[in-house]
N, C-alpha and C. Protein backbone atom coordinates (compact mmCIF):
# COMPACT_ATOMS: atom_id res chain seq x y z
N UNK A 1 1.24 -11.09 -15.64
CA UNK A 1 2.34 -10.48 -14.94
C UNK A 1 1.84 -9.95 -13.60
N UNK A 2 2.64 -10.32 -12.71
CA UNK A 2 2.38 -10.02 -11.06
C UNK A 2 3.01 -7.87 -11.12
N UNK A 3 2.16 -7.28 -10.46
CA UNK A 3 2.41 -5.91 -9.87
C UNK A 3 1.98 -5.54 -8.72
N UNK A 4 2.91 -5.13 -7.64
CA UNK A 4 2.98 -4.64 -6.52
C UNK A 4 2.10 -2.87 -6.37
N UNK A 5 1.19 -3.20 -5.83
CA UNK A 5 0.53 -1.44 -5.95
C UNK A 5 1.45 -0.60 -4.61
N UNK A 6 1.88 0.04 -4.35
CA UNK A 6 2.20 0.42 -3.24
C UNK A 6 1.59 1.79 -2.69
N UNK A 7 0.88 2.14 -1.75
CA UNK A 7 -0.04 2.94 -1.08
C UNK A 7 1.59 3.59 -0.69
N UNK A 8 2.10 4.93 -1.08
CA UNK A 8 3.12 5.56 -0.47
C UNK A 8 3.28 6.92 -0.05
N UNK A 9 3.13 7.41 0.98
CA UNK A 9 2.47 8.82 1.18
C UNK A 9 3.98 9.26 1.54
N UNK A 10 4.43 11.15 0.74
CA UNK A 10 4.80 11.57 1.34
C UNK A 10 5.54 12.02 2.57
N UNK A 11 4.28 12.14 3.25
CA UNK A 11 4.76 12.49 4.91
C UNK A 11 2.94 12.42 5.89
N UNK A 12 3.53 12.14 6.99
CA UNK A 12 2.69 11.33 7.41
C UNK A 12 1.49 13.01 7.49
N UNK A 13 0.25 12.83 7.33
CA UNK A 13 -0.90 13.34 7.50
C UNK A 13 -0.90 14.50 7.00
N UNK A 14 0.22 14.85 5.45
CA UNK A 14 0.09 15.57 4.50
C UNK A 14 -0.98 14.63 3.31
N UNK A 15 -0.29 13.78 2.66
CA UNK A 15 -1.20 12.91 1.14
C UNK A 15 -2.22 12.45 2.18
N UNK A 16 -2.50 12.29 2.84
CA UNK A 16 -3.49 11.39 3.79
C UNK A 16 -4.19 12.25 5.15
N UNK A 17 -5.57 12.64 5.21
CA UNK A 17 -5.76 13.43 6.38
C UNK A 17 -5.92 12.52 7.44
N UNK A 18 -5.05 13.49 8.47
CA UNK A 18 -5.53 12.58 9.74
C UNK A 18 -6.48 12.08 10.02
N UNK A 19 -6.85 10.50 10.49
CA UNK A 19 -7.54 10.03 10.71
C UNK A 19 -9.12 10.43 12.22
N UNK A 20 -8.22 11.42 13.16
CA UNK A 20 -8.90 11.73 13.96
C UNK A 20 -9.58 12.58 13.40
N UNK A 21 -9.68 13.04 12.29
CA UNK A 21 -10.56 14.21 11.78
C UNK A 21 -11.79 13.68 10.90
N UNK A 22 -11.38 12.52 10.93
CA UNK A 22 -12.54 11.98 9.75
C UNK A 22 -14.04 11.47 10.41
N UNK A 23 -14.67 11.47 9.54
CA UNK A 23 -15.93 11.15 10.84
C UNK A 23 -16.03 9.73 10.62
N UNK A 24 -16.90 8.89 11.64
CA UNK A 24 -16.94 7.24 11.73
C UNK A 24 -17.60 7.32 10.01
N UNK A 25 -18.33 7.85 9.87
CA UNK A 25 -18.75 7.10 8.63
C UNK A 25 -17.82 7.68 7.35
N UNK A 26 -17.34 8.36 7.55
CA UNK A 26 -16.24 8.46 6.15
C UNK A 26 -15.08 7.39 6.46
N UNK A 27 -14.95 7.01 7.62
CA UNK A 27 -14.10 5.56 8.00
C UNK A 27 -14.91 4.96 7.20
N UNK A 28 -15.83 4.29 7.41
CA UNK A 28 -16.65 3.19 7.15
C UNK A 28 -17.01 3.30 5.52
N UNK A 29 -16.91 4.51 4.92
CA UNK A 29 -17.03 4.24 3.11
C UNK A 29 -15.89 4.04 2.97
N UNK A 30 -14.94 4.42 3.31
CA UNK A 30 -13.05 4.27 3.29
C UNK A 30 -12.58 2.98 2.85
N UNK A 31 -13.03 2.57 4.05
CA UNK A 31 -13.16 0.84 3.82
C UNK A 31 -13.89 0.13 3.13
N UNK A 32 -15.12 0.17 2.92
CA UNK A 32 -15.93 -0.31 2.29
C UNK A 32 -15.59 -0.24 0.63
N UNK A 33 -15.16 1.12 0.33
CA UNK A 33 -14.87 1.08 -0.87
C UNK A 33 -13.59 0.50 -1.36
N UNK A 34 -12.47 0.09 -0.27
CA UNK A 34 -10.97 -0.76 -0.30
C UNK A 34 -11.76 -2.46 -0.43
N UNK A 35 -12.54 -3.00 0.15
CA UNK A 35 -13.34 -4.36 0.48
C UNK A 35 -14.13 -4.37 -1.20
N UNK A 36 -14.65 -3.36 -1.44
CA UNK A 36 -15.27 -3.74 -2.78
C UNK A 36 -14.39 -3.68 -4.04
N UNK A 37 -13.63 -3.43 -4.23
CA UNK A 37 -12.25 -2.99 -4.93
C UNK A 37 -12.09 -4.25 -4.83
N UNK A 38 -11.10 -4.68 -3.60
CA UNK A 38 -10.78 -6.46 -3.59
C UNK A 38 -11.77 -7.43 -3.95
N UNK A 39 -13.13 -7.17 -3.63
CA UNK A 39 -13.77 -8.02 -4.04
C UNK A 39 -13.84 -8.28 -5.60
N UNK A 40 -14.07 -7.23 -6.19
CA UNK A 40 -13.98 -7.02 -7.35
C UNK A 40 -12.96 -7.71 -8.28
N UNK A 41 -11.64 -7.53 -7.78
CA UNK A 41 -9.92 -7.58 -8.41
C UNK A 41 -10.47 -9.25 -8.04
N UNK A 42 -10.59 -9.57 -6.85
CA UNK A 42 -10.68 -10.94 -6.77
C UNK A 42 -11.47 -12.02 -7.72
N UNK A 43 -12.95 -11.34 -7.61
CA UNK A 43 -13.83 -12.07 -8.71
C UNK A 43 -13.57 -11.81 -10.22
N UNK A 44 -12.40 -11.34 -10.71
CA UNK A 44 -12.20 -11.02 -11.98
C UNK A 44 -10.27 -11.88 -12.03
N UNK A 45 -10.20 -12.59 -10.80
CA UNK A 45 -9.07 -13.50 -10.34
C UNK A 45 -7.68 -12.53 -10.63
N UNK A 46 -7.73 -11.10 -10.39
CA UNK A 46 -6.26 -10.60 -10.22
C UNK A 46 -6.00 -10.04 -9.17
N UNK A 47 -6.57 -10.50 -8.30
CA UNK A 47 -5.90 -9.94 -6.81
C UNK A 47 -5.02 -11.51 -6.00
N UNK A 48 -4.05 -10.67 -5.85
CA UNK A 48 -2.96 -11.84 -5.44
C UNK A 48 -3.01 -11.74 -3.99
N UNK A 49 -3.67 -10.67 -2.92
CA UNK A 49 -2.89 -10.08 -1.70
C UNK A 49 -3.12 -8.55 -1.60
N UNK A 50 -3.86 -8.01 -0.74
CA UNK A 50 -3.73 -6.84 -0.37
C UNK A 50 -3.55 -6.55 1.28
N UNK A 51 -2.87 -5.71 1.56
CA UNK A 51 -2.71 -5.57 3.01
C UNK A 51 -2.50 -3.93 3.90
N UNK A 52 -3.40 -2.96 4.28
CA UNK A 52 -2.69 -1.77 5.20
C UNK A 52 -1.99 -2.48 6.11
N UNK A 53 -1.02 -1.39 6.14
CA UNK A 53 0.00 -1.00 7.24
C UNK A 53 -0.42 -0.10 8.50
N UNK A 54 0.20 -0.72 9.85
CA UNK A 54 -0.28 0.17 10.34
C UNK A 54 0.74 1.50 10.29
N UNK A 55 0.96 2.54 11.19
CA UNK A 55 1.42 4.05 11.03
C UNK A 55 3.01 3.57 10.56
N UNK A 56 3.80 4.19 10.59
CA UNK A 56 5.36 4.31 10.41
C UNK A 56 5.87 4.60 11.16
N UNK A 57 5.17 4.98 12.83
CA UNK A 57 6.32 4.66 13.95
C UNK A 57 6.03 3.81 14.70
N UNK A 58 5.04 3.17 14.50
CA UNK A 58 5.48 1.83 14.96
C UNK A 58 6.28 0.44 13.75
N UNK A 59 6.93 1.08 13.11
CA UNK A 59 8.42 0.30 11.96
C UNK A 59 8.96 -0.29 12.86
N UNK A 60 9.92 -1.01 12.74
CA UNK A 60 11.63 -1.77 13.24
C UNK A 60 12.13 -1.41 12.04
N UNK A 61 13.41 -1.23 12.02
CA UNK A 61 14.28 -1.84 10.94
C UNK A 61 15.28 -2.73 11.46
N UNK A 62 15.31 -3.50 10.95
CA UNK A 62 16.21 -5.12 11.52
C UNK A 62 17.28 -4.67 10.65
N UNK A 63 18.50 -4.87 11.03
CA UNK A 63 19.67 -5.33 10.29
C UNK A 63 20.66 -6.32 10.82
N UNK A 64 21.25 -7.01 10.17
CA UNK A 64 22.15 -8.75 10.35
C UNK A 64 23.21 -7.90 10.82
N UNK A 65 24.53 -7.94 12.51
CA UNK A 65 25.18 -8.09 12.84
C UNK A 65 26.13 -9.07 12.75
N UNK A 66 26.98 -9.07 12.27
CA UNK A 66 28.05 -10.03 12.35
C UNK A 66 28.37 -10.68 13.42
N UNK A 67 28.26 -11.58 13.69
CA UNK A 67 28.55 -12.07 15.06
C UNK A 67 27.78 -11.55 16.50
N UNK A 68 26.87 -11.21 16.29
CA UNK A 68 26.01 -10.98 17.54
C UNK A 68 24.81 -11.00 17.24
N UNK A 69 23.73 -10.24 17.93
CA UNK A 69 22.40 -10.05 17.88
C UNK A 69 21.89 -8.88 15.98
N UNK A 70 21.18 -9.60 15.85
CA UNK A 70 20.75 -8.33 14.96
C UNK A 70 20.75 -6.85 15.62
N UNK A 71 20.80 -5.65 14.87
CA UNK A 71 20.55 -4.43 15.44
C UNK A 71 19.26 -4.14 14.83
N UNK A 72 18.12 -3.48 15.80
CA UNK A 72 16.96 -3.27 15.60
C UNK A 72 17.08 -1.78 16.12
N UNK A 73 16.20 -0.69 14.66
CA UNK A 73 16.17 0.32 15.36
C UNK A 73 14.49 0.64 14.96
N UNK A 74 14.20 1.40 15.98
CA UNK A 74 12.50 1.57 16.51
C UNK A 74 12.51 2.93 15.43
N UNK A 75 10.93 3.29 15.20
CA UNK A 75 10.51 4.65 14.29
C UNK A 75 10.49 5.55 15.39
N UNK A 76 9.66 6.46 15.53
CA UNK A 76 9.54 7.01 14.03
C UNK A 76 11.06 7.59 13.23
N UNK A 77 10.85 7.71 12.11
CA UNK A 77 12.41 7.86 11.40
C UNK A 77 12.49 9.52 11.12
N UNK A 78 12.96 10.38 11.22
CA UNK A 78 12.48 11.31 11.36
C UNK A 78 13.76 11.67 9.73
N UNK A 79 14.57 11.00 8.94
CA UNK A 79 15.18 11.25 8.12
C UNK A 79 14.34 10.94 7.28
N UNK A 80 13.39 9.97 7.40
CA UNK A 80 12.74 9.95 6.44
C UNK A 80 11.36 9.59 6.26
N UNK A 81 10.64 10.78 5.31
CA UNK A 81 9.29 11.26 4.84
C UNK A 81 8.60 10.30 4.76
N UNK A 82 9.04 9.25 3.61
CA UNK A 82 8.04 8.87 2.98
C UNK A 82 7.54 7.65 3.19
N UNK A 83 6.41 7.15 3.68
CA UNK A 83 6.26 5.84 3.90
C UNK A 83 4.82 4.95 3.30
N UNK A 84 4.93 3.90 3.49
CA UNK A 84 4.07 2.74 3.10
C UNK A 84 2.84 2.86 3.82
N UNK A 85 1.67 2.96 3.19
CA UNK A 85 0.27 3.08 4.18
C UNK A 85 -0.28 0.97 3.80
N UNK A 86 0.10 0.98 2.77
CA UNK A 86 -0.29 -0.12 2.58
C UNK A 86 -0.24 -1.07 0.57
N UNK A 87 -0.21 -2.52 0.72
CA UNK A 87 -0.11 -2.72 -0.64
C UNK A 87 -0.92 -3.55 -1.19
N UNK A 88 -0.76 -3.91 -3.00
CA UNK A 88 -2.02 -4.64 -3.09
C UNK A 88 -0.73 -5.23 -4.18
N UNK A 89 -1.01 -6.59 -4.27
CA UNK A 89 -0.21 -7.62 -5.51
C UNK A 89 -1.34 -8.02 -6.27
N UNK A 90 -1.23 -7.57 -7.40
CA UNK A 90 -2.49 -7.85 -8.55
C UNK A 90 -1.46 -8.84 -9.58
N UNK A 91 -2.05 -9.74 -10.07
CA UNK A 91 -1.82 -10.61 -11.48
C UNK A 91 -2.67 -10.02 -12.46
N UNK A 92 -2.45 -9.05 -13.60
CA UNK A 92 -2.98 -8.84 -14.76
C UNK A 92 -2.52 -8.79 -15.98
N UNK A 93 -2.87 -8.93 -16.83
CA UNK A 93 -2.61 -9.24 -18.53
C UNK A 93 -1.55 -8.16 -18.61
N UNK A 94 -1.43 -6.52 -18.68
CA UNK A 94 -0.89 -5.36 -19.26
C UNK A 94 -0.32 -4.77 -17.87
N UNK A 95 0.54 -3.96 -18.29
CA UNK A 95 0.69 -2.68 -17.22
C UNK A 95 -0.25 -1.96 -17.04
N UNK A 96 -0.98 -1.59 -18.37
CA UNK A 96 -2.18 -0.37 -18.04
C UNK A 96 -2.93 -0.93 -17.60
N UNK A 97 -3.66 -2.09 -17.55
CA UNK A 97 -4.80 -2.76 -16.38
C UNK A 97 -3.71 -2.85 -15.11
N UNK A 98 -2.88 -2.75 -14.83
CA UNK A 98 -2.03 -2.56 -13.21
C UNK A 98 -2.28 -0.85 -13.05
N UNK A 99 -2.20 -0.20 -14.02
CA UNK A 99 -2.24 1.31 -14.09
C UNK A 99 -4.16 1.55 -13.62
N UNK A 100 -4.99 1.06 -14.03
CA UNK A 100 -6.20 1.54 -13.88
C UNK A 100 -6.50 0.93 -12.61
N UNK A 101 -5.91 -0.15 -12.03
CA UNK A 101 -5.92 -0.39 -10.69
C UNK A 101 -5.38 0.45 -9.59
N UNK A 102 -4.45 0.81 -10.06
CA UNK A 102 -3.70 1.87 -9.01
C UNK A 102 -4.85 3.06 -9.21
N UNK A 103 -5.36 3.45 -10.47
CA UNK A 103 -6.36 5.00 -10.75
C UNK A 103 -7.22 4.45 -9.33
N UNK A 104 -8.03 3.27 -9.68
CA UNK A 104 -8.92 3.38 -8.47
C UNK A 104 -8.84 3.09 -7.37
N UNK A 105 -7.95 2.50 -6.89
CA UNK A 105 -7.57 2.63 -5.57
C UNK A 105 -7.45 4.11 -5.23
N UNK A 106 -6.55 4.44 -5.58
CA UNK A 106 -6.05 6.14 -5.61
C UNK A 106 -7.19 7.06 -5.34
N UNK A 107 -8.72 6.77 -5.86
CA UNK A 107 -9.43 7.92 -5.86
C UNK A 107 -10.27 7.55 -4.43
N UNK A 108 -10.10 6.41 -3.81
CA UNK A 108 -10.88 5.84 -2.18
C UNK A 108 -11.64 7.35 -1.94
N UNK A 109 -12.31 7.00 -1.44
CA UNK A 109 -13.23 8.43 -0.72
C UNK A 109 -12.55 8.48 0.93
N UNK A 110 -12.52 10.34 0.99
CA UNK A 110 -11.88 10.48 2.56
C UNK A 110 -13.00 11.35 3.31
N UNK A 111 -12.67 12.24 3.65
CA UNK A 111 -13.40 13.42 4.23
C UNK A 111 -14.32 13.61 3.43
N UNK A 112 -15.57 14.00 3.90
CA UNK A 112 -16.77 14.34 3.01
C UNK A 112 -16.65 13.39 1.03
N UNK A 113 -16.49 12.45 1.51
CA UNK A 113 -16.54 11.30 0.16
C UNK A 113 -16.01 12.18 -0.80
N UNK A 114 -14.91 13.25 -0.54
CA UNK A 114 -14.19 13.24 -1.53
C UNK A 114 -13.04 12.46 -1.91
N UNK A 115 -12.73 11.76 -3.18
CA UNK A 115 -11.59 11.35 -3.74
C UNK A 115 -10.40 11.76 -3.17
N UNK A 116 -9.36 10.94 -2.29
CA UNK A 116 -8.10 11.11 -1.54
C UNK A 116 -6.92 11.25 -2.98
N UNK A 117 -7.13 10.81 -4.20
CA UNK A 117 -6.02 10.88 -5.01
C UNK A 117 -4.74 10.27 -4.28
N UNK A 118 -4.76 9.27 -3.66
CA UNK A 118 -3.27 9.08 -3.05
C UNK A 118 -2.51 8.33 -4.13
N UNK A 119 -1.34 8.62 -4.20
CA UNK A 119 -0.24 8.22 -4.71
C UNK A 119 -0.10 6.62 -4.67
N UNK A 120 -0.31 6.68 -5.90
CA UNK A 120 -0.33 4.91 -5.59
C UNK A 120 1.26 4.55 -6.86
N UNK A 121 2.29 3.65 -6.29
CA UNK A 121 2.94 3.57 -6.88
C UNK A 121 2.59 2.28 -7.79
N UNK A 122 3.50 1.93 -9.11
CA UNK A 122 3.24 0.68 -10.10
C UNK A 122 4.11 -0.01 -10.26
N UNK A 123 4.86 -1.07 -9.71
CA UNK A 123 6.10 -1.92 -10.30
C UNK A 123 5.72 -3.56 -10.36
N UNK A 124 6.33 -3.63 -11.54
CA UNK A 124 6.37 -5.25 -11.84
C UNK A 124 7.24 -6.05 -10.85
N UNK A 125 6.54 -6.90 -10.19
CA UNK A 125 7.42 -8.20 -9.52
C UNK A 125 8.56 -9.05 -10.65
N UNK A 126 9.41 -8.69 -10.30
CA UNK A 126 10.17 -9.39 -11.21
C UNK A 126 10.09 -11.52 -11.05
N UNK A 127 10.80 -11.73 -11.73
CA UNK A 127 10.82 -13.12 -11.52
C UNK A 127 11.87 -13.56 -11.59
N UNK A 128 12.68 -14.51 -10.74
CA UNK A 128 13.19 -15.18 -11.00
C UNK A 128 14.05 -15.66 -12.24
N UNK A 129 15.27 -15.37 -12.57
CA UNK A 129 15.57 -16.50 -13.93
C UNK A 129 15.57 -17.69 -13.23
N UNK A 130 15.36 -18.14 -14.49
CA UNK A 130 15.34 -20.22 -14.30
C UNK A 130 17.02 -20.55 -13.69
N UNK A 131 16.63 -21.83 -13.23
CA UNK A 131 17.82 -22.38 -12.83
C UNK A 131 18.03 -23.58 -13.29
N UNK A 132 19.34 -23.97 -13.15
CA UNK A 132 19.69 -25.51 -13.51
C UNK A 132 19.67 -26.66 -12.94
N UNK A 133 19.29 -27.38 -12.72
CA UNK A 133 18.93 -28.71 -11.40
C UNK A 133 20.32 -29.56 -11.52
């Protein structure tokens, strides 16, 4: 079964410390420990796709106009909190192996290699019903 991890913070540089505060090398385990994670999910063949986002004001939201141009409106959204830092699509056997994936993502090291705990959300990709040819 395919599951969508979703990296979803709150509000921007509450679940997540600002990045200007962090030092280059707590960047650099940050990442390193997101790269070994995938490597990992990958060589054990359940990583489908992982991807950060960049911030939430640089968003669009597109919507279909009837008869004209789409309407595009620019961020930041100031109605609303909560946004996407980034996601990961895992293929695994159970929910709780999608659940212990989200645990470790969630604990990434931030500031002084402590554990960020970020909120990692869990939903099944649904599928498709079959169709008739």
């Amino acid at each position: 079964m395919k599951y969508m991890l979703l990296m979803q913070f709150s509000e921007k540089n509450v679940d997540f410390p600002k990045l200007d505060e962090w030092k280059p090398e707590e960047i650099q385990a940050h990442i390193q420990f997101m790269k070994q994670t995938n490597a990992g999910l990958a060589t054990a063949g359940e990583l489908v796709d992982a991807q950060g986002l960049a911030m939430p004001e640089t968003a669009r939201i597109v919507r279909s106009h009837s008869g004209g141009a789409p309407v595009v409106t620019e961020g930041p959204f100031p109605e609303s909190k909560e946004w996407v830092a980034g996601w990961w699509i895992v293929d695994c056997d159970t929910e709780q192996r999608a659940i212990e994936i989200a645990a470790t993502v969630s604990a990434a090291p931030g500031p002084g290699g402590r554990p960020l705990n970020m909120p990692i959300e869990v939903r099944q990709v649904m599928a498709a019903p079959p169709t008739e040819l």
